[in-house]
C-alpha atoms as a PDB file:
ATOM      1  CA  UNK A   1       0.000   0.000   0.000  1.00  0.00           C
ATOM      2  CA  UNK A   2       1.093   3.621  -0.810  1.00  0.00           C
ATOM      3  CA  UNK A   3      -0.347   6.651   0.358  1.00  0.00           C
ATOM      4  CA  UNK A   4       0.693   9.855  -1.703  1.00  0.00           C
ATOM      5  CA  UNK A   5       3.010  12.192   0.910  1.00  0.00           C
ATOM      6  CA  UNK A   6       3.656   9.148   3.119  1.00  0.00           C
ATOM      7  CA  UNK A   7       4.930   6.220   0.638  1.00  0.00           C
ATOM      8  CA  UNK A   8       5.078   3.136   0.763  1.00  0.00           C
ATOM      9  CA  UNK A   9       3.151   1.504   4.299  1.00  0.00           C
ATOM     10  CA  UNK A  10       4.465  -1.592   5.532  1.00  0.00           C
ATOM     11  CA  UNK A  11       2.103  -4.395   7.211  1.00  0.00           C
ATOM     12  CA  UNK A  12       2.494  -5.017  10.557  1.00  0.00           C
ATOM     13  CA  UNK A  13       2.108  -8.060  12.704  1.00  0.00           C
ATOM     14  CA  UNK A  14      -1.577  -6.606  13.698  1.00  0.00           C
ATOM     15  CA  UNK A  15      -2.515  -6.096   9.729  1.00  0.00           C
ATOM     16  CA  UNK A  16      -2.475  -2.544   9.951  1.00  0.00           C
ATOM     17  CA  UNK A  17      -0.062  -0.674   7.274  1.00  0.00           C
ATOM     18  CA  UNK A  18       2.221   2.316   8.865  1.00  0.00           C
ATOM     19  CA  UNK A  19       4.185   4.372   7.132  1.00  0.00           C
ATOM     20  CA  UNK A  20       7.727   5.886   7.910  1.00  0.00           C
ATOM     21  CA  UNK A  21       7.844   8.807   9.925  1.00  0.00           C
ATOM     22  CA  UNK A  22       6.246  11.922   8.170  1.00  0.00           C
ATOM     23  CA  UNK A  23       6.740  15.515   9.248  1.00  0.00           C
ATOM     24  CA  UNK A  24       3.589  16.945  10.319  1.00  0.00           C
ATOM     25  CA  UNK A  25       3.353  21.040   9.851  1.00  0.00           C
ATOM     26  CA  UNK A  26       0.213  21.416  12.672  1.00  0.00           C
ATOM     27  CA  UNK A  27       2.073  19.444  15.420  1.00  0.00           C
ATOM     28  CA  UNK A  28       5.817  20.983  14.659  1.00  0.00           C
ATOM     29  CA  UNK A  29       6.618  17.207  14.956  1.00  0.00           C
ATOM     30  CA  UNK A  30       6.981  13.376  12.511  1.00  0.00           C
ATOM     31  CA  UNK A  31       4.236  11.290  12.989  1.00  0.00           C
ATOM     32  CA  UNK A  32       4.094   7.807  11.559  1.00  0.00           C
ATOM     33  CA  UNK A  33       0.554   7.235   9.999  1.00  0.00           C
ATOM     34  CA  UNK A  34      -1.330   4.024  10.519  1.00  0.00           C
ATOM     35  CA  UNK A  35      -3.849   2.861   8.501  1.00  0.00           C
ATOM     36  CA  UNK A  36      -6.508   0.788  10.853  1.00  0.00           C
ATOM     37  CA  UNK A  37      -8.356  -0.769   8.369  1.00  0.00           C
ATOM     38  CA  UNK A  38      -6.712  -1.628   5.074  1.00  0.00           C
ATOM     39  CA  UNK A  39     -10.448  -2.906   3.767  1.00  0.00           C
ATOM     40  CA  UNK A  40     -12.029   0.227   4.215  1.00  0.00           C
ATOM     41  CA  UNK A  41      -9.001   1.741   2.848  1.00  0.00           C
ATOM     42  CA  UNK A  42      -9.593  -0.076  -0.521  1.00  0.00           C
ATOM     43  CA  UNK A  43     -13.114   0.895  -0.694  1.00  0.00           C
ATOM     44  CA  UNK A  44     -11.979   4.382  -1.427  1.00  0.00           C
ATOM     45  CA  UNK A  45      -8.321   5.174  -1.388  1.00  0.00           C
ATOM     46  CA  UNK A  46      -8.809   8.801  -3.263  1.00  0.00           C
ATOM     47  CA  UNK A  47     -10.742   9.563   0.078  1.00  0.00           C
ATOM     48  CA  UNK A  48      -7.828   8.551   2.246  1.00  0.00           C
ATOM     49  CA  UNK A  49      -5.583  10.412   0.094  1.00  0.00           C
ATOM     50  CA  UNK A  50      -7.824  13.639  -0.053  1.00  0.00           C
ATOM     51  CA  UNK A  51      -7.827  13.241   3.846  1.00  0.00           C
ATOM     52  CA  UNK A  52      -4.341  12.767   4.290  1.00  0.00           C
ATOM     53  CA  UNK A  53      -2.721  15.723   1.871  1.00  0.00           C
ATOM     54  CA  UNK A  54      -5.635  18.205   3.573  1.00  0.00           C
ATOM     55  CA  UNK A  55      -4.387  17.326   6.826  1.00  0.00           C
ATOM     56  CA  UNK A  56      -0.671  17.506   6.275  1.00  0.00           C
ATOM     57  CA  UNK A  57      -1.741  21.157   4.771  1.00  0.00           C
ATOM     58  CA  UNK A  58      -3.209  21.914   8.224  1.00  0.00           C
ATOM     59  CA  UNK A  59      -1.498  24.968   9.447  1.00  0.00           C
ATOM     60  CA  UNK A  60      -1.933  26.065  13.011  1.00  0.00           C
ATOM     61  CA  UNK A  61      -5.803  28.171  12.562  1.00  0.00           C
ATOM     62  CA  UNK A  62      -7.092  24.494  12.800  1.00  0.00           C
ATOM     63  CA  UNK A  63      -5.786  24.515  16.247  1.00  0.00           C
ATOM     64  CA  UNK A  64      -7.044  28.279  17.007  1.00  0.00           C
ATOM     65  CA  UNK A  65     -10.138  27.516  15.511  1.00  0.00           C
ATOM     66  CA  UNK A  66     -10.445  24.292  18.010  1.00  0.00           C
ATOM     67  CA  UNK A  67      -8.972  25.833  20.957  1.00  0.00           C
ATOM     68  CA  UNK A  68     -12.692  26.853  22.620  1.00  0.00           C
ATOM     69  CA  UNK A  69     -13.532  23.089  22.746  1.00  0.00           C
ATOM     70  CA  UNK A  70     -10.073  22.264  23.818  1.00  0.00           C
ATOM     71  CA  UNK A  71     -10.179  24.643  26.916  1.00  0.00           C
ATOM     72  CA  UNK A  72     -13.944  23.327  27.935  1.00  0.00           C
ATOM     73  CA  UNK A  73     -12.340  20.008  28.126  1.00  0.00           C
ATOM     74  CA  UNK A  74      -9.778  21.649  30.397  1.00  0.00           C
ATOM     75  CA  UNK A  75     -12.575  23.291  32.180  1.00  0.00           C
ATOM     76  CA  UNK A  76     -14.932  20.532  32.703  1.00  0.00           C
ATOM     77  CA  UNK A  77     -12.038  18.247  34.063  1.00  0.00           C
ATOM     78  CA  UNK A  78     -10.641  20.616  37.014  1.00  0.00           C
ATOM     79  CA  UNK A  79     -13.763  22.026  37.849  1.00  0.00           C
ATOM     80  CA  UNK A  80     -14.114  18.257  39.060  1.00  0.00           C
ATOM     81  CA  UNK A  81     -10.349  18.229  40.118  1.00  0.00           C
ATOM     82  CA  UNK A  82     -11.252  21.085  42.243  1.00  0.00           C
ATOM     83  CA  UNK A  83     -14.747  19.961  43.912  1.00  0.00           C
ATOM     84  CA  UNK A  84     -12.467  16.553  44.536  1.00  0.00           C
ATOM     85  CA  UNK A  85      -9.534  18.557  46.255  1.00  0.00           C
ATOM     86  CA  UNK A  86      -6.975  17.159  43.620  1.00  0.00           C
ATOM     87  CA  UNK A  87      -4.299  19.381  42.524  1.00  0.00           C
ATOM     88  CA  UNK A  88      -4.491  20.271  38.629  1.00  0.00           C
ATOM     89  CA  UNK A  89      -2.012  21.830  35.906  1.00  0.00           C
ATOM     90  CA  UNK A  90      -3.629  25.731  35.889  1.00  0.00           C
ATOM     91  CA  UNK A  91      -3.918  27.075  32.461  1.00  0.00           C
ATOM     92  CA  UNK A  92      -4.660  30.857  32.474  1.00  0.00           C
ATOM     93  CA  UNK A  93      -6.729  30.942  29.870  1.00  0.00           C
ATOM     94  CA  UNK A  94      -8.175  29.404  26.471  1.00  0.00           C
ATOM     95  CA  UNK A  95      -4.855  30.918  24.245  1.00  0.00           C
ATOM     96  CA  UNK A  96      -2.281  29.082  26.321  1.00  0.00           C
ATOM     97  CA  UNK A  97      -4.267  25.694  26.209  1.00  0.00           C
ATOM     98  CA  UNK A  98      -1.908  23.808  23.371  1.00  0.00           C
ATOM     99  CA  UNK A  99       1.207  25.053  25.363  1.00  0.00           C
ATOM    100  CA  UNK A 100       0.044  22.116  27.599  1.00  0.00           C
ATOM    101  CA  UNK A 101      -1.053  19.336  24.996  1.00  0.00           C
ATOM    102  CA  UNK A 102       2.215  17.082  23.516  1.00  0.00           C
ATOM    103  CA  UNK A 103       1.211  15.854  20.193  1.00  0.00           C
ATOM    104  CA  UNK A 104       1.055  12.394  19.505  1.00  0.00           C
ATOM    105  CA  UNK A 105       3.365  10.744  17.736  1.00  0.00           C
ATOM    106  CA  UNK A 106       1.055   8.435  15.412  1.00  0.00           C
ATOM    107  CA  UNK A 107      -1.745   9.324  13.214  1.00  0.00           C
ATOM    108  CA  UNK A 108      -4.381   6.420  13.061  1.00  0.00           C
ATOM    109  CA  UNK A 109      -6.422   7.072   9.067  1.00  0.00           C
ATOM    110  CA  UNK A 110      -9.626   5.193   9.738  1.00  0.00           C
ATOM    111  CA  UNK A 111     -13.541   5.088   8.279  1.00  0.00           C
ATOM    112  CA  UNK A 112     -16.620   5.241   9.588  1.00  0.00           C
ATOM    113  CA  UNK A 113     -20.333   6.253   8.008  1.00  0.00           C
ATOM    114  CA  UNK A 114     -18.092   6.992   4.993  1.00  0.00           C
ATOM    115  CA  UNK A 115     -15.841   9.596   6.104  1.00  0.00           C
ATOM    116  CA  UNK A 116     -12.609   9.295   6.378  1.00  0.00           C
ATOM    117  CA  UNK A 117     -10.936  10.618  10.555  1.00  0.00           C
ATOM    118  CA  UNK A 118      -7.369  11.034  11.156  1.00  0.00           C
ATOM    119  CA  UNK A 119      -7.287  10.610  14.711  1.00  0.00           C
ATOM    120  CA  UNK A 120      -4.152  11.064  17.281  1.00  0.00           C
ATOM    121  CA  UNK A 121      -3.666  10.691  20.941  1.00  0.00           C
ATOM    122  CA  UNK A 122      -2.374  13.313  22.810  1.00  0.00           C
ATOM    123  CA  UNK A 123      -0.712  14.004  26.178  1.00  0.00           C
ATOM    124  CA  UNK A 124      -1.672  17.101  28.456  1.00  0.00           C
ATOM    125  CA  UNK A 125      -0.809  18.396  31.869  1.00  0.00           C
ATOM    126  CA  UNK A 126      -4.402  18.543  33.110  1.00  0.00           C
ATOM    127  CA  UNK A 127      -5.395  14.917  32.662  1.00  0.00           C
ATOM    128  CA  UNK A 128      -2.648  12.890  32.598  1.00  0.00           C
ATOM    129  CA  UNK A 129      -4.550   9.411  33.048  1.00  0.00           C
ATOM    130  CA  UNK A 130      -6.928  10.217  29.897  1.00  0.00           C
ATOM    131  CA  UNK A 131      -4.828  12.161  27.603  1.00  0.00           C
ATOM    132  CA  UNK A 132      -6.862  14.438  25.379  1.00  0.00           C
ATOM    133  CA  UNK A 133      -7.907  12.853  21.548  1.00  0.00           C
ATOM    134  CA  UNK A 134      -8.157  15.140  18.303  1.00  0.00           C
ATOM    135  CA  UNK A 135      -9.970  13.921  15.305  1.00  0.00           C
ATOM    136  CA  UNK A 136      -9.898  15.470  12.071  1.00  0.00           C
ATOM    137  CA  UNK A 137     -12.808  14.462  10.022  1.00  0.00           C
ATOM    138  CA  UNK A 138     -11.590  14.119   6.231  1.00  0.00           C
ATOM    139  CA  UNK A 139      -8.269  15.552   7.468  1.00  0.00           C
ATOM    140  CA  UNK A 140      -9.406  19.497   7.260  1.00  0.00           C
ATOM    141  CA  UNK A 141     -10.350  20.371  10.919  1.00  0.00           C
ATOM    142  CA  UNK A 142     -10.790  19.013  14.006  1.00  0.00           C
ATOM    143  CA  UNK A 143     -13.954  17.495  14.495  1.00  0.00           C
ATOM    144  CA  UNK A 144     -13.568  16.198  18.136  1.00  0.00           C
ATOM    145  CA  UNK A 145     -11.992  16.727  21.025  1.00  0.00           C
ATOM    146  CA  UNK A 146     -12.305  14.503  24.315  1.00  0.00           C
ATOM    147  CA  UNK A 147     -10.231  11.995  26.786  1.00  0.00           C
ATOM    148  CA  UNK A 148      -8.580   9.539  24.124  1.00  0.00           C
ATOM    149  CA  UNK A 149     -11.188   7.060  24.047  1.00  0.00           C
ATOM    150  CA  UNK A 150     -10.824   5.876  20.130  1.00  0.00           C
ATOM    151  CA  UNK A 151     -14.626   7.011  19.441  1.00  0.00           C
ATOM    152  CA  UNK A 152     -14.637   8.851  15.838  1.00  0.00           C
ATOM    153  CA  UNK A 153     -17.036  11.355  16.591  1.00  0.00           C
ATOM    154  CA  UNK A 154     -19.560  12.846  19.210  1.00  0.00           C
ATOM    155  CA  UNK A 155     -22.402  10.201  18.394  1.00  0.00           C
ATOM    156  CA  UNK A 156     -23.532  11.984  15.404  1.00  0.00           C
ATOM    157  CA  UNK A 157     -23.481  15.443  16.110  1.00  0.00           C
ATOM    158  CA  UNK A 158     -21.588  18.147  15.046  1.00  0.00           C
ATOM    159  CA  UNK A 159     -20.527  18.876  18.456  1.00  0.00           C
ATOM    160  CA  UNK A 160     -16.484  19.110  18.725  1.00  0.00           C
ATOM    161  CA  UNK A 161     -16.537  18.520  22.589  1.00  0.00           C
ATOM    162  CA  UNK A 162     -19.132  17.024  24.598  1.00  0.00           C
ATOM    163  CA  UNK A 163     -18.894  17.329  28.104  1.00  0.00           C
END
């Protein structure tokens, strides 16, 4: 399998195809890109290539434009924190939130109701047992943000976080 930007994937021992490391503008970083399900790869590979060159033209207003949700999530979690008494990473306020988040270093490419999600797990200071998880539906923005839990989306709405 080859994916135009990434090159050739190789199959793994779990029959998932990964590429080589690829440098990803949005996260400053290389992520290696993993392809979840090579079936519903074939069913459309110009969908998973569409998805893939949109999101490695991401630039950083997809993470402005997502940084709202991403700072409810922060809310929502140490507003429990606090009522609990547990300390919690303070961030002063929603335009310092992806100073906190590390970036994933792998990019899983999967389907579902025939869209194609680039989704990566994160690290961040505030919830360090959950993570945080960013989807980008057909690679161009982020469509959800939550605690890495491998869901796609918010159960069918257009909701980026759910609380």
């Amino acid at each position: 399998m080859e994916i135009p930007r990434l090159g050739p994937l190789t199959l793994d021992e779990e029959g998932e195809h990964s590429s080589e490391p690829v440098p990803v503008p949005i996260f400053g970083r290389s992520c290696v890109f993993t392809v979840a399900d090579p079936d519903g790869y074939a069913t459309e590979p110009e969908a998973v290539h569409r998805a893939v060159a949109a999101f490695l033209d991401l630039d950083g207003s997809a993470l402005a434009a997502a940084a709202p949700d991403a700072y409810e999530y922060y809310r929502d979690v140490t507003d429990f924190f606090e009522a609990e008494g547990y300390p919690y990473t303070r961030v002063p306020d929603v335009s310092r939130i992806w100073e906190h988040v590390t970036f994933g270093p792998d990019v899983r490419i999967e389907r579902e109701d025939g869209r194609v999600y680039l989704s990566v797990e994160c690290e961040c200071s505030w919830e360090v047992e959950h993570g945080l998880q960013l989807v980008f539906r057909d690679g161009r923005a982020i469509s959800r943000i939550g605690p890495y839990d491998g869901h796609l989306t918010n159960n069918g709405t257009d909701a980026i976080y759910r609380s």
